[in-house]
Protein backbone atom coordinates (compact mmCIF):
# COMPACT_ATOMS: atom_id res chain seq x y z
CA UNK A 1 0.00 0.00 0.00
CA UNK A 2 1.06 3.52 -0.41
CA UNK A 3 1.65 6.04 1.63
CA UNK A 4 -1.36 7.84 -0.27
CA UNK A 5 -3.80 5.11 0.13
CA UNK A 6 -2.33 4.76 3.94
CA UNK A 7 -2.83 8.47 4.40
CA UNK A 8 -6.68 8.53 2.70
CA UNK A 9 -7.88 5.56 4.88
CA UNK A 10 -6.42 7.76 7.75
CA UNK A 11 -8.82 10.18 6.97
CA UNK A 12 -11.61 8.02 6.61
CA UNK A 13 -11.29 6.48 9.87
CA UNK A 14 -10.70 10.23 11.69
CA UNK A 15 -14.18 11.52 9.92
CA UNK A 16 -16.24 8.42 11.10
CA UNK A 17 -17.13 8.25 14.89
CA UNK A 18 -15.82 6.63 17.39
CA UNK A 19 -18.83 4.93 18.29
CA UNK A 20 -21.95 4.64 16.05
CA UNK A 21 -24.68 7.74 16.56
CA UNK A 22 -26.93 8.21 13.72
CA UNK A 23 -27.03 11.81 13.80
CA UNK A 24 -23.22 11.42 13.06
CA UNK A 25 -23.59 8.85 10.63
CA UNK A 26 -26.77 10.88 8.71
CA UNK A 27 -24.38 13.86 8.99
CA UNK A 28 -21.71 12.12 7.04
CA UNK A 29 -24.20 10.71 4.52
CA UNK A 30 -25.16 14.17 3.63
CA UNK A 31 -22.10 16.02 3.95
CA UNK A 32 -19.07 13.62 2.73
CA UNK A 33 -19.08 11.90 -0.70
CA UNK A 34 -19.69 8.18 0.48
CA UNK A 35 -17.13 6.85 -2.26
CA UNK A 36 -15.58 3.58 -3.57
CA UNK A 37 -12.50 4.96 -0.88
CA UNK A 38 -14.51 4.16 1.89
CA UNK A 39 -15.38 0.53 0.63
CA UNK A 40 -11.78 -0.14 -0.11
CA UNK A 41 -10.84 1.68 3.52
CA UNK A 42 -13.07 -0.95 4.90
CA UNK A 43 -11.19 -3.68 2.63
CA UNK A 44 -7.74 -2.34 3.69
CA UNK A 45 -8.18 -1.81 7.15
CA UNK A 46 -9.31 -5.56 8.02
CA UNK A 47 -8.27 -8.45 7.14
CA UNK A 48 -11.92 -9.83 5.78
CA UNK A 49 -12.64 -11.49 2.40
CA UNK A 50 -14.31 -10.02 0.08
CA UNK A 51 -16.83 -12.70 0.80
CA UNK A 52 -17.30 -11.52 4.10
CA UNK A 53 -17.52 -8.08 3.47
CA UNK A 54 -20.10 -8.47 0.56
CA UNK A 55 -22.53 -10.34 3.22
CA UNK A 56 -22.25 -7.58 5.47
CA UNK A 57 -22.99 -5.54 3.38
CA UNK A 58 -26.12 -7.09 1.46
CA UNK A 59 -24.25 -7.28 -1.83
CA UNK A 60 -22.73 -9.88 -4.27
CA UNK A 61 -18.94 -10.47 -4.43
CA UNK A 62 -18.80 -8.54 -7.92
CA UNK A 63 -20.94 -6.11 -6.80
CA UNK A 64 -18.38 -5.48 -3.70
CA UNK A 65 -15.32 -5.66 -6.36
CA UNK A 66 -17.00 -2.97 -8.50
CA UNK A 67 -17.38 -0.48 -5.22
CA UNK A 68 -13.95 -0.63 -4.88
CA UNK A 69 -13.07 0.95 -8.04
CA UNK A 70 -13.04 4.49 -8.72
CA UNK A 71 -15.55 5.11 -10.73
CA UNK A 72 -18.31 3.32 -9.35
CA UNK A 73 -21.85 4.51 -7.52
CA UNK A 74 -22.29 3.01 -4.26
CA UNK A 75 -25.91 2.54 -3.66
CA UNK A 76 -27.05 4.77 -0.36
CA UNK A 77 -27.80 1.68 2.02
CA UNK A 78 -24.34 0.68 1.30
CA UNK A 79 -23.05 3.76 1.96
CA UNK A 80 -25.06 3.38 5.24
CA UNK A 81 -23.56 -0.08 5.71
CA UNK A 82 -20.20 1.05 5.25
CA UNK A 83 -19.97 4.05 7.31
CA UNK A 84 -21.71 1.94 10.20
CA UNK A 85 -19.32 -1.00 10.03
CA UNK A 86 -16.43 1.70 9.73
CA UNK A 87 -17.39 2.75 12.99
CA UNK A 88 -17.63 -0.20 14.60
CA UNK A 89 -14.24 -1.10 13.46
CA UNK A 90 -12.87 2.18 14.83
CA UNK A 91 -14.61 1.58 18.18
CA UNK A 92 -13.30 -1.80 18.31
CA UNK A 93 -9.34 -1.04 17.73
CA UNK A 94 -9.93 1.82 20.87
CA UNK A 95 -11.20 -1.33 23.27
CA UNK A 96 -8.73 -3.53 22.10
CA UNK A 97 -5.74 -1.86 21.24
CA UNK A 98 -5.37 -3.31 17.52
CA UNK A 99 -7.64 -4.59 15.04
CA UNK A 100 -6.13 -8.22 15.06
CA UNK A 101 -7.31 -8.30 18.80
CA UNK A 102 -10.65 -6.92 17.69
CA UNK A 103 -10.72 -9.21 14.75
CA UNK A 104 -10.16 -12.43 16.98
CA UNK A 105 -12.90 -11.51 19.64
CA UNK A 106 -15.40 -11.09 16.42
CA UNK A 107 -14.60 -14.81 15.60
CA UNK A 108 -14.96 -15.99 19.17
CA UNK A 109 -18.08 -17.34 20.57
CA UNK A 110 -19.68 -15.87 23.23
CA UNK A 111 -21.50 -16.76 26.16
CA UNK A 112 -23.43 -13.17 26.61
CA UNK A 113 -24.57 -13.69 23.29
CA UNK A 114 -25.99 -17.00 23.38
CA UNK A 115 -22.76 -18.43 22.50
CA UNK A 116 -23.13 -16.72 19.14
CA UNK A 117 -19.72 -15.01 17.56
CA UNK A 118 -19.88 -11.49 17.75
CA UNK A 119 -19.03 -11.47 13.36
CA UNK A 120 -22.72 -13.78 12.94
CA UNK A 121 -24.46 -9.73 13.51
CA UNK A 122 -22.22 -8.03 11.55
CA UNK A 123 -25.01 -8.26 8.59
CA UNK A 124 -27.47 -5.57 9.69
CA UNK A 125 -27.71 -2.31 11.33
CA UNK A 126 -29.22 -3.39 13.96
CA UNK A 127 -26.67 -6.27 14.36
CA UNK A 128 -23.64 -3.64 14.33
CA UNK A 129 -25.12 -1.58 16.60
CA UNK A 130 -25.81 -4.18 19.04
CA UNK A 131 -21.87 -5.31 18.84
CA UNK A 132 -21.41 -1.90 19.27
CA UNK A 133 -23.38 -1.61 22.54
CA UNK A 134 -21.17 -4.57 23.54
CA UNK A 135 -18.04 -2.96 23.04
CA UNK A 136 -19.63 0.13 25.14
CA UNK A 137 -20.43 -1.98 27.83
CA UNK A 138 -16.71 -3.82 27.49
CA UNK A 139 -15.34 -0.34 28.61
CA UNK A 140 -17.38 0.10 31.34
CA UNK A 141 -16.42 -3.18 33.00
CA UNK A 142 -18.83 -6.02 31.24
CA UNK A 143 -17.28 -8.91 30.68
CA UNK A 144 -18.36 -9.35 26.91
């Protein structure tokens, strides 16, 4: 990666919260340019599949390859989807210090939710935001 790309997925991350609010998140849908940067800043920054990021998203594989080009349209629900999940990733590096560490508690079961892995919600709003609520309550002591 260049130091360009490094230096525009920077920027990304520092415009999305810190935690997901949907005033900030509408905000940013009607203020920024929702762009094929942001689905390749989600790409970049984790170490998903494109598999796993087209589920998350709603969308098919090629679908999720063609967002990540320049010129492409990304439909407003992804753009949504994207911002929302770019949060979430944010949030989770601050709780646990890296996004490998983050990464592996996604892919762990759980026992505080029904022994479910926090990445099986990752595929709705609602979903994120719950994860998000878990990380929330992670930094105020709950052992999630």
């Amino acid at each position: 990666m260049t130091l360009a790309g490094e230096n525009t997925e920077n920027a990304i991350l520092e415009e999305v919260p810190g935690h997901i609010s949907d005033a900030e998140i509408l905000h940013l849908l009607y203020s920024t340019d929702i762009s094929w940067q942001h689905v390749n800043a989600l790409k970049t920054l984790t170490d998903f599949n494109d598999e796993v990021l087209a589920d998350w998203l709603g969308i098919s594989v090629k679908t999720f390859r063609e967002y990540k080009k320049p010129q492409s349209a990304v439909k407003e629900n992804v753009k949504e989807q994207v911002l929302v999940l770019l949060s979430l990733m944010k949030h989770g590096v601050s709780v646990f210090g890296s996004m490998e560490e983050f990464e592996k508690w996604l892919y762990l079961e759980n026992f505080y939710l029904d022994y479910k892995s926090p990445i099986s919600f990752l595929n709705t709003i609602t979903g994120i935001k719950f994860i998000d609520d878990r990380l929330t309550a992670m930094e105020y002591g709950d052992n999630v």
